[in-house]
N, C-alpha and C. Protein backbone atom coordinates (compact mmCIF):
# COMPACT_ATOMS: atom_id res chain seq x y z
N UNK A 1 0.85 -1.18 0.00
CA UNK A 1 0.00 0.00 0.00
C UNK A 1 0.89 1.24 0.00
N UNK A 2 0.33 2.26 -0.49
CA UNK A 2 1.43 3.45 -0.71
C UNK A 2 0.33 4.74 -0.63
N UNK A 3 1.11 6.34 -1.03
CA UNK A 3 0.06 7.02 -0.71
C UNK A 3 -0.28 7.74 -2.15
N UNK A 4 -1.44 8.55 -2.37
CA UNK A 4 -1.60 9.10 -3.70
C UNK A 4 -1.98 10.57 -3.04
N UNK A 5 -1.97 11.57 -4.34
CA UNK A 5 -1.96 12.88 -3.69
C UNK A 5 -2.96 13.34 -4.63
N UNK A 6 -4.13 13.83 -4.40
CA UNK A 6 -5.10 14.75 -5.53
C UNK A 6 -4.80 16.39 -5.52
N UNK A 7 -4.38 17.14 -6.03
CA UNK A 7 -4.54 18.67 -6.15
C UNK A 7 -3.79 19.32 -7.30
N UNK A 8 -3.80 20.51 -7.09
CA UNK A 8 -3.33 21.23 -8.38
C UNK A 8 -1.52 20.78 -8.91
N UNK A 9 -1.55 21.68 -9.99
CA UNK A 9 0.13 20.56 -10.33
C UNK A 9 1.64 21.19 -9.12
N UNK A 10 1.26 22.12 -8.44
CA UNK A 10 2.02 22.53 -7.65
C UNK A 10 2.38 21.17 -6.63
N UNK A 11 1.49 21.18 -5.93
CA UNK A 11 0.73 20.14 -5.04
C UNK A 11 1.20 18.87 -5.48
N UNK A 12 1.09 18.80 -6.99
CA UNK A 12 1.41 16.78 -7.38
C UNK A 12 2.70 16.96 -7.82
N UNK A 13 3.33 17.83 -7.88
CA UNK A 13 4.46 18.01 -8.23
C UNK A 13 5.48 18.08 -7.15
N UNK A 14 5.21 18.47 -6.12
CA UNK A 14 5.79 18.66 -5.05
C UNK A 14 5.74 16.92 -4.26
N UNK A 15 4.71 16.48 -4.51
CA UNK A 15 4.47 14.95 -3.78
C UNK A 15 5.43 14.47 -4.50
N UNK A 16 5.49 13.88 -5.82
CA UNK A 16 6.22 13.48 -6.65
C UNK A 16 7.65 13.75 -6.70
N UNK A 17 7.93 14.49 -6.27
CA UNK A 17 9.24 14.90 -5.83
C UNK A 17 9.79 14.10 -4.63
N UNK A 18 9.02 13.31 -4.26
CA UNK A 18 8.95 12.75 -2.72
C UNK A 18 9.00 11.33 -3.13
N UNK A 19 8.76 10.60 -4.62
CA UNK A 19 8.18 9.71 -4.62
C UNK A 19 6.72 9.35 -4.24
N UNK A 20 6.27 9.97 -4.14
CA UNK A 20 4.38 10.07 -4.18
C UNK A 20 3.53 10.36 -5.36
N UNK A 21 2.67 9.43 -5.86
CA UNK A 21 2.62 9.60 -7.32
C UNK A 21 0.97 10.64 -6.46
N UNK A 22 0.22 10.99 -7.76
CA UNK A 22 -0.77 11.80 -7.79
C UNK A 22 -1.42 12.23 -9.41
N UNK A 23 -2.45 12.63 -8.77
CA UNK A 23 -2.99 13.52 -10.22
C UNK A 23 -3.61 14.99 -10.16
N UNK A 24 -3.07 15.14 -11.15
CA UNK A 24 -3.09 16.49 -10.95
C UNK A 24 -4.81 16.91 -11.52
N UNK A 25 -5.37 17.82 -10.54
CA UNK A 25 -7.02 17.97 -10.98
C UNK A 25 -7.22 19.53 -11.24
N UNK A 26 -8.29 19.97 -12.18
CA UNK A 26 -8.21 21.82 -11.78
C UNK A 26 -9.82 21.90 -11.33
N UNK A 27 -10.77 20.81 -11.23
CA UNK A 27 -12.20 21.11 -10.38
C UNK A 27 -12.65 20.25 -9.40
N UNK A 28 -13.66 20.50 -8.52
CA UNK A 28 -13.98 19.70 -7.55
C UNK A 28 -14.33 18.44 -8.55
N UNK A 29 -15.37 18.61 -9.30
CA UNK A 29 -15.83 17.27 -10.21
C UNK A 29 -14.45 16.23 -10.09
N UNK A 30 -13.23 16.87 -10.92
CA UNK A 30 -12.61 15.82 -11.43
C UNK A 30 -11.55 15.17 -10.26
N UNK A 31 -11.63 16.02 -9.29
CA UNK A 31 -11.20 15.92 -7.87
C UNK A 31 -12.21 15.03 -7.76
N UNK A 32 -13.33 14.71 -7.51
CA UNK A 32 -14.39 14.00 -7.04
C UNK A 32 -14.15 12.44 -7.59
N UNK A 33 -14.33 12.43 -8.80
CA UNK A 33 -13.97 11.36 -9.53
C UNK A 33 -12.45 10.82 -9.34
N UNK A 34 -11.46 11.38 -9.50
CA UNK A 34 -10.62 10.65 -8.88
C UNK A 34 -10.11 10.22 -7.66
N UNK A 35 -10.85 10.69 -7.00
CA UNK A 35 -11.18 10.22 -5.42
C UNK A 35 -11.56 9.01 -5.21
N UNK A 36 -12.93 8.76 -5.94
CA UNK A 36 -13.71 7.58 -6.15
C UNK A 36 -12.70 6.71 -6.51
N UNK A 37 -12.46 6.91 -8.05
CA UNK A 37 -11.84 6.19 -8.51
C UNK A 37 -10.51 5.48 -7.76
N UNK A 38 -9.53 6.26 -7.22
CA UNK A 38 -8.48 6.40 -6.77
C UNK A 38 -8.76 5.08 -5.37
N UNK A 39 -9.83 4.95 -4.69
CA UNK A 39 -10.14 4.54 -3.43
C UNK A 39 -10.69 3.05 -3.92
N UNK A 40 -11.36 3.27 -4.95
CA UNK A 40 -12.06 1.66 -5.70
C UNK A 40 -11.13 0.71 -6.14
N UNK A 41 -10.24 1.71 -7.29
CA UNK A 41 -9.28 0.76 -8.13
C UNK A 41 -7.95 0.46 -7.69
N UNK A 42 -7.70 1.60 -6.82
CA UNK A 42 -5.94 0.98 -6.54
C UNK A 42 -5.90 1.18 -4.75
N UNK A 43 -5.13 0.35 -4.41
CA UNK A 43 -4.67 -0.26 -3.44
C UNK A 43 -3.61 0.52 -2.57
N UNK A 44 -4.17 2.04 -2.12
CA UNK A 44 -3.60 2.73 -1.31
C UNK A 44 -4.09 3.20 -0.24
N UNK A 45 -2.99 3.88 0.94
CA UNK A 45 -3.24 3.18 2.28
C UNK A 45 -4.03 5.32 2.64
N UNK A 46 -2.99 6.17 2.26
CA UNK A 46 -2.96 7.78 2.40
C UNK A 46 -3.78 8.13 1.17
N UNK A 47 -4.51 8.90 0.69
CA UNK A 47 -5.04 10.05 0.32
C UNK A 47 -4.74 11.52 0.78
N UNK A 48 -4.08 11.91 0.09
CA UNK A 48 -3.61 13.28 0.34
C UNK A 48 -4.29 14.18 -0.81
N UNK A 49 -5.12 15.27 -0.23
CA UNK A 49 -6.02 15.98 -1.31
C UNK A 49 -5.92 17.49 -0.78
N UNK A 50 -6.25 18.10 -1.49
CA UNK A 50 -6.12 19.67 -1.36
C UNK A 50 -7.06 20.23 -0.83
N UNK A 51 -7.80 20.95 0.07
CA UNK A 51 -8.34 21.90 1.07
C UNK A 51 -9.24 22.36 -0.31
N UNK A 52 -8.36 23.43 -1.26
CA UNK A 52 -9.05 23.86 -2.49
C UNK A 52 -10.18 22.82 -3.22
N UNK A 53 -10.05 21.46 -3.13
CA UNK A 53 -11.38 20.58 -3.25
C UNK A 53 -11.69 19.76 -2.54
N UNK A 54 -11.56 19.57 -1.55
CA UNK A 54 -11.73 18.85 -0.04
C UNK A 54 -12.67 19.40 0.13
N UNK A 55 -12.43 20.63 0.57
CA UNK A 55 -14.14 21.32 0.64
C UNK A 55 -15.62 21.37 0.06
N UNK A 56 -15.47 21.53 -1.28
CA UNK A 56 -16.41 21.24 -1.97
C UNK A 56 -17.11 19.50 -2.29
N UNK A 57 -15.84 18.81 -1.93
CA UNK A 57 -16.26 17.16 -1.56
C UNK A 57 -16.54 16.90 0.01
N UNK A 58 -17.13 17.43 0.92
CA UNK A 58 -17.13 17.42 2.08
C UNK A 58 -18.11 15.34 2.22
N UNK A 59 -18.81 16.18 1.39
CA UNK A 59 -19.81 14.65 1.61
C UNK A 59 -19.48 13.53 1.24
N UNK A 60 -18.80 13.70 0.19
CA UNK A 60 -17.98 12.12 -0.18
C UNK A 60 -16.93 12.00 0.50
N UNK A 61 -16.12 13.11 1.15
CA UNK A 61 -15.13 11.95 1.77
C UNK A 61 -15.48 11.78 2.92
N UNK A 62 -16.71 12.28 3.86
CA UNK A 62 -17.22 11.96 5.03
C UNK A 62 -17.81 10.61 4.73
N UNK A 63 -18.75 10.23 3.59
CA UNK A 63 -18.85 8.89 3.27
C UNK A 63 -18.06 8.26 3.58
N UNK A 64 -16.68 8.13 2.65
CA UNK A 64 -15.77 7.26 2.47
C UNK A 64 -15.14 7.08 3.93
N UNK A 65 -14.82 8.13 4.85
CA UNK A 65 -14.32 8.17 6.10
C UNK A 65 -15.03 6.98 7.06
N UNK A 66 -17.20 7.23 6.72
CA UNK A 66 -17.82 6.23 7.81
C UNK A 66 -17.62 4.76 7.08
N UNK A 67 -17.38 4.56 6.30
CA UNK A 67 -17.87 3.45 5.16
C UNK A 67 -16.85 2.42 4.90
N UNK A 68 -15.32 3.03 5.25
CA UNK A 68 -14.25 2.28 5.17
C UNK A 68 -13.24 2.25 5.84
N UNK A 69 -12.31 1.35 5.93
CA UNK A 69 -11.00 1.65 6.92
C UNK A 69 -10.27 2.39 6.22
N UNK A 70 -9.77 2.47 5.34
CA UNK A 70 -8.56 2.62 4.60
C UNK A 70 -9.21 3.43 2.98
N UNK A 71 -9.10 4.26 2.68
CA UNK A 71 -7.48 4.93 3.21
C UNK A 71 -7.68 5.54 3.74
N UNK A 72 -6.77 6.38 4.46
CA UNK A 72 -6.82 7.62 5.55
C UNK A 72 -6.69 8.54 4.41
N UNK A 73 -7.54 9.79 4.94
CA UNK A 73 -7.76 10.57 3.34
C UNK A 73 -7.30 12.34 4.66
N UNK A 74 -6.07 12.71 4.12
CA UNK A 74 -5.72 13.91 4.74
C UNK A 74 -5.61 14.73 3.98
N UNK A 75 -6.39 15.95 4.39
CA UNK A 75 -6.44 17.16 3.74
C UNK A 75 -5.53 18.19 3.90
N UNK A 76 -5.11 19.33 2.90
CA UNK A 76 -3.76 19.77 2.98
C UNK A 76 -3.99 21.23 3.02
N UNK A 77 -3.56 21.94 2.85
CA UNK A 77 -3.95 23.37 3.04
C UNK A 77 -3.15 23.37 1.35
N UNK A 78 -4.36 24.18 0.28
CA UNK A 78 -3.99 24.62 -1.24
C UNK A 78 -3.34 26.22 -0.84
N UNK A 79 -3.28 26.41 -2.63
CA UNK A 79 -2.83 27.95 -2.19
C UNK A 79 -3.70 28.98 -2.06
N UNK A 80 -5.09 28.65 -1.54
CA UNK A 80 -5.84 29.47 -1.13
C UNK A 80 -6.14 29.49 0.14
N UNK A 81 -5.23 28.70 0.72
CA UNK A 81 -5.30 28.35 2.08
C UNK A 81 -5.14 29.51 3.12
N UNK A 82 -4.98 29.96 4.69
CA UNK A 82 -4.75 30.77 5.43
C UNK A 82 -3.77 31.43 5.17
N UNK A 83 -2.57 30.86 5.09
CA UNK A 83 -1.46 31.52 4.40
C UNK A 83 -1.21 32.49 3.21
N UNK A 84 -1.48 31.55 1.94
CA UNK A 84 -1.61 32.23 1.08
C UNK A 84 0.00 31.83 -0.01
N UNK A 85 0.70 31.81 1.02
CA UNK A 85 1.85 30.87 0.69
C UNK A 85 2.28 30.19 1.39
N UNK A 86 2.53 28.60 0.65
CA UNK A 86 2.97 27.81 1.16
C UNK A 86 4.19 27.13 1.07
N UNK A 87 4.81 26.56 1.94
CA UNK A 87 5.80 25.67 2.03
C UNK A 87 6.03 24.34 1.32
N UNK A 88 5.99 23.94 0.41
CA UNK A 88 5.60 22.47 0.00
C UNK A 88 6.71 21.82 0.35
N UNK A 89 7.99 21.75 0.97
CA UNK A 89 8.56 20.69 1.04
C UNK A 89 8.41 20.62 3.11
N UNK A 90 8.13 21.93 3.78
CA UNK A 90 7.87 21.34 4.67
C UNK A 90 6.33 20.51 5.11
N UNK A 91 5.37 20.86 4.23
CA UNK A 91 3.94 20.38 4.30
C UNK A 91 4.43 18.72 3.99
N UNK A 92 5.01 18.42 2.97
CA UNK A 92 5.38 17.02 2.65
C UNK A 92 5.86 16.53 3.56
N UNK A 93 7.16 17.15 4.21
CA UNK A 93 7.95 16.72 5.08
C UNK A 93 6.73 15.97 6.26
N UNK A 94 5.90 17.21 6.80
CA UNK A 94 5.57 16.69 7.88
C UNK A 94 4.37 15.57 7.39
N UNK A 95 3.70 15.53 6.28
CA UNK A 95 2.86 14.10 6.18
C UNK A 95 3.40 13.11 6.03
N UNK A 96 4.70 13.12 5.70
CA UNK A 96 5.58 11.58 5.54
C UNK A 96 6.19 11.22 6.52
N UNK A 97 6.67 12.62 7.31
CA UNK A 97 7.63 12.32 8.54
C UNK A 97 8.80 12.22 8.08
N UNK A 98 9.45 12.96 6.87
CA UNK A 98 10.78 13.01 6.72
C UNK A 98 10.56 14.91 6.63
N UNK A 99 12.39 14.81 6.71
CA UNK A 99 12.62 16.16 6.40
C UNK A 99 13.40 16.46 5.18
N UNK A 100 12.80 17.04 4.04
CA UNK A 100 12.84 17.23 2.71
C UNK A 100 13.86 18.80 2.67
């Protein structure tokens, strides 16, 4: 089992840099769908998704949260987040537990 990352290409680019594969999405829809998809067809343990469509999927991944063990689906702060700018190698750092 391994982890996958949904958000913009900043975001999957930055995972991937880590060895974390992902896809890169630009709407909640296709965020939505590869969520689904992502949780049905392949065999991963993390979900890492972006705040920027986390939100607008509130209900499906609260589904998926009561409905299944796995995966653990953690949401990340995008770049519309509190900040406004972000850190991506310490945000990575701290979901993997290395220091990048």
């Amino acid at each position: 089992m391994h982890a996958f990352v949904i958000g913009d290409r900043d975001m999957v680019t930055g995972f991937q840099l880590v060895g974390i594969t992902g896809v890169e999405v630009a709407t909640a829809d296709e965020a939505r769908r590869t969520l689904v998809k992502t949780v049905e067809t392949i065999d991963v343990a993390i979900v890492i998704i972006s705040e920027d469509f986390s939100t607008d999927l509130r209900e499906t991944i609260d589904e998926l949260r009561l409905n299944r063990i796995a995966p653990l689906i953690i949401e990340l702060p995008g770049r519309s987040g509190p900040s406004g700018a972000i850190d991506m190698s310490r945000i990575v750092g701290k979901a993997i537990g290395i220091k990048v």
